[in-house]
C-alpha atoms as a PDB file:
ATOM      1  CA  UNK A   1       0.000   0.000   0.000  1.00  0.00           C
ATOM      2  CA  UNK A   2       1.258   3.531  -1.068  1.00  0.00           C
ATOM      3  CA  UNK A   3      -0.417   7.096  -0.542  1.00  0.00           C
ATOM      4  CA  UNK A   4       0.600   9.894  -1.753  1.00  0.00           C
ATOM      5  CA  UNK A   5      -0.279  14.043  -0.434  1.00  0.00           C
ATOM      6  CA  UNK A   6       1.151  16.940  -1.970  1.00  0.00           C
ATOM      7  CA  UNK A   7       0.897  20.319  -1.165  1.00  0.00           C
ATOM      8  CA  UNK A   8       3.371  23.377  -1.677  1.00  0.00           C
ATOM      9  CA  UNK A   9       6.111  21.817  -3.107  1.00  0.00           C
ATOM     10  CA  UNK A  10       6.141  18.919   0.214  1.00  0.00           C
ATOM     11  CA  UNK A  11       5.711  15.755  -1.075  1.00  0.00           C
ATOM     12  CA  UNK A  12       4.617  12.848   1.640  1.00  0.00           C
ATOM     13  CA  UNK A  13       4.548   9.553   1.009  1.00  0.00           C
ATOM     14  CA  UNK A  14       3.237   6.821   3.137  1.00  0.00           C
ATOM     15  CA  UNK A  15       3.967   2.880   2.744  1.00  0.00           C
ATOM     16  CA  UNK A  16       4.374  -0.061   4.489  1.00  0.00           C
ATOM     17  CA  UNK A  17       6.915  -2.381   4.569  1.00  0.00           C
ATOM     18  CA  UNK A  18       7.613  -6.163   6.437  1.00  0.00           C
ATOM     19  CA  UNK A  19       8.258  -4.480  10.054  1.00  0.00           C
ATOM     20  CA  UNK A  20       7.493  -0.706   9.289  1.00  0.00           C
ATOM     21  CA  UNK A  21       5.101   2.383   8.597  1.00  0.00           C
ATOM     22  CA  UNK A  22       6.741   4.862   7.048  1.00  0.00           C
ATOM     23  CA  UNK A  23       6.576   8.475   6.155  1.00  0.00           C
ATOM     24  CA  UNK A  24       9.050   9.792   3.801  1.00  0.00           C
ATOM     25  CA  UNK A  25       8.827  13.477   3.363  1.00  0.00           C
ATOM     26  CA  UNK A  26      10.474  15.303   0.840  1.00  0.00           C
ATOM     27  CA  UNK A  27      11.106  18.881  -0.517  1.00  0.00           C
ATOM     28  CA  UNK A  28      13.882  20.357  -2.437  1.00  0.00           C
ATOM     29  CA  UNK A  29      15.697  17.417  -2.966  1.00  0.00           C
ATOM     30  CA  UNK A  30      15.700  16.423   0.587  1.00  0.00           C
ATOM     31  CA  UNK A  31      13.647  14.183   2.993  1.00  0.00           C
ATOM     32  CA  UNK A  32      13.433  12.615   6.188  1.00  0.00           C
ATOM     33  CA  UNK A  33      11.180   9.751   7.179  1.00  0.00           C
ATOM     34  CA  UNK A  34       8.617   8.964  10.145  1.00  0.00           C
ATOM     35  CA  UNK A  35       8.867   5.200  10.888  1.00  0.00           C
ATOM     36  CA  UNK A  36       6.757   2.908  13.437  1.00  0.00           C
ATOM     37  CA  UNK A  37       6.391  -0.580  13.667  1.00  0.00           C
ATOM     38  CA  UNK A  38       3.609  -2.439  11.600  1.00  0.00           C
ATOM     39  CA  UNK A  39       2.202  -2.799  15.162  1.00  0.00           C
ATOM     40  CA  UNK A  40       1.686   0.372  15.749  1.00  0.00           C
ATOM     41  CA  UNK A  41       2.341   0.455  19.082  1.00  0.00           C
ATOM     42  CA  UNK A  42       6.211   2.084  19.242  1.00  0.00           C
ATOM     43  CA  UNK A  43       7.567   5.147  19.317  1.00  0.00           C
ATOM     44  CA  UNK A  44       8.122   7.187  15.927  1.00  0.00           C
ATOM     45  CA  UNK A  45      11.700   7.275  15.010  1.00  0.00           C
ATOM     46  CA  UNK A  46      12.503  10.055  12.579  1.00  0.00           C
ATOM     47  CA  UNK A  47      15.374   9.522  10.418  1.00  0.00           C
ATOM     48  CA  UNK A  48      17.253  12.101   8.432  1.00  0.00           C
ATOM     49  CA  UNK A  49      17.736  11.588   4.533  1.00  0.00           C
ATOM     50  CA  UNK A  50      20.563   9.646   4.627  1.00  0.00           C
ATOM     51  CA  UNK A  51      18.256   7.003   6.715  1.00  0.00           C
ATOM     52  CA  UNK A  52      19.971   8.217  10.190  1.00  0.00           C
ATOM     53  CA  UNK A  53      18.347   8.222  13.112  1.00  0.00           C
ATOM     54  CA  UNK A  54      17.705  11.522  14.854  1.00  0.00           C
ATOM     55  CA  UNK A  55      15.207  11.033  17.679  1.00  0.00           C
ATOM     56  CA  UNK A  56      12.280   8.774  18.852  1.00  0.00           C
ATOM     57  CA  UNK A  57       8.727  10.535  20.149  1.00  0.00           C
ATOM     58  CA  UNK A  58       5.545   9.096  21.130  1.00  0.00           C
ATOM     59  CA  UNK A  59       3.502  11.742  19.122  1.00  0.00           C
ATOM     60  CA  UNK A  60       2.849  11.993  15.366  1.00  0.00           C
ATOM     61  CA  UNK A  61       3.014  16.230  16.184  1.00  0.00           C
ATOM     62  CA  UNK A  62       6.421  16.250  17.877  1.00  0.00           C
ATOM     63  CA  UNK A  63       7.614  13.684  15.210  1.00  0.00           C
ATOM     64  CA  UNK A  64       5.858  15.872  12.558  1.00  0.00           C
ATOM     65  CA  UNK A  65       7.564  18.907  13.720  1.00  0.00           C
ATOM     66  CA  UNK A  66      10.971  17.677  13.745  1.00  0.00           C
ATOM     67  CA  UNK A  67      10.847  16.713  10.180  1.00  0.00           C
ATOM     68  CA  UNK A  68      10.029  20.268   9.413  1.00  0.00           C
ATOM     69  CA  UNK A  69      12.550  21.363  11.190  1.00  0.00           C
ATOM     70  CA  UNK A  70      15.047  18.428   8.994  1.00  0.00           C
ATOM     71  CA  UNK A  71      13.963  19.972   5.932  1.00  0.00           C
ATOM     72  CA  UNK A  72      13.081  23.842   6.835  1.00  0.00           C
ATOM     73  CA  UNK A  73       9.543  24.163   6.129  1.00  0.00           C
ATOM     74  CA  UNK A  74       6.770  24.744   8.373  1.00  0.00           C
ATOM     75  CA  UNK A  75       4.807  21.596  10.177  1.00  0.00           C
ATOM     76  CA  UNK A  76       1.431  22.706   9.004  1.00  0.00           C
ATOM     77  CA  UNK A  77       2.383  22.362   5.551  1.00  0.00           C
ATOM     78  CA  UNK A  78       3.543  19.237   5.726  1.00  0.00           C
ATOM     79  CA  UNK A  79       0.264  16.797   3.743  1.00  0.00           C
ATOM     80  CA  UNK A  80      -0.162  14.066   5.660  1.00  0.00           C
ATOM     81  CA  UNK A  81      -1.901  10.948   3.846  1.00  0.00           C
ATOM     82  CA  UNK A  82      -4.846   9.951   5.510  1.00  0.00           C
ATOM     83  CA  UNK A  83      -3.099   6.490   5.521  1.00  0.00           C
ATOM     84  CA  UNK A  84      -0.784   7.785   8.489  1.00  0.00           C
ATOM     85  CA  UNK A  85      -2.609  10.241  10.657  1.00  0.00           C
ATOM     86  CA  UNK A  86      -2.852   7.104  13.236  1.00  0.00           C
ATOM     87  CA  UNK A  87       0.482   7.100  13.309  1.00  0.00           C
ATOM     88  CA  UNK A  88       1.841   7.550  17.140  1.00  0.00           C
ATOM     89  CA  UNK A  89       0.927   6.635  20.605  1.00  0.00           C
END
């Protein structure tokens, strides 16, 4: 499964994988990525482009707003696929 939101330029993608949720915002030429286990039940881990991690939170807002602050936009334009807005404890 794969969705896709756009909005000013941000592009967010969500998938799944075996073990993960993730994320994967981009802008620019740069992203970072919002990953959770398929359980749902961990914290988010938000890595930087190069797949690094950079912190762990429990909420999608916190995690939101340090990938804006990864790739210098604002967290309220970040599109968020409906797909992931359960994402978090």
């Amino acid at each position: 499964m794969e969705e896709i939101a756009q909005a000013d330029g941000i592009a967010a993608t969500y998938r799944e994988t075996d073990t993960e949720r993730l994320l994967v915002v981009s802008t620019d030429g740069s992203e970072a990525t919002v990953a959770q286990n398929v359980d749902g039940y961990a914290m988010l881990a938000v890595r930087d482009g190069t797949g690094t991690e950079q912190e762990r939170y429990y909420g999608f807002d916190m995690a939101l707003d340090h990938v804006a602050e990864l790739l210098a936009v604002s967290e309220h334009d970040i599109p968020v696929p409906d797909a992931a807005e359960d994402m978090g404890m």
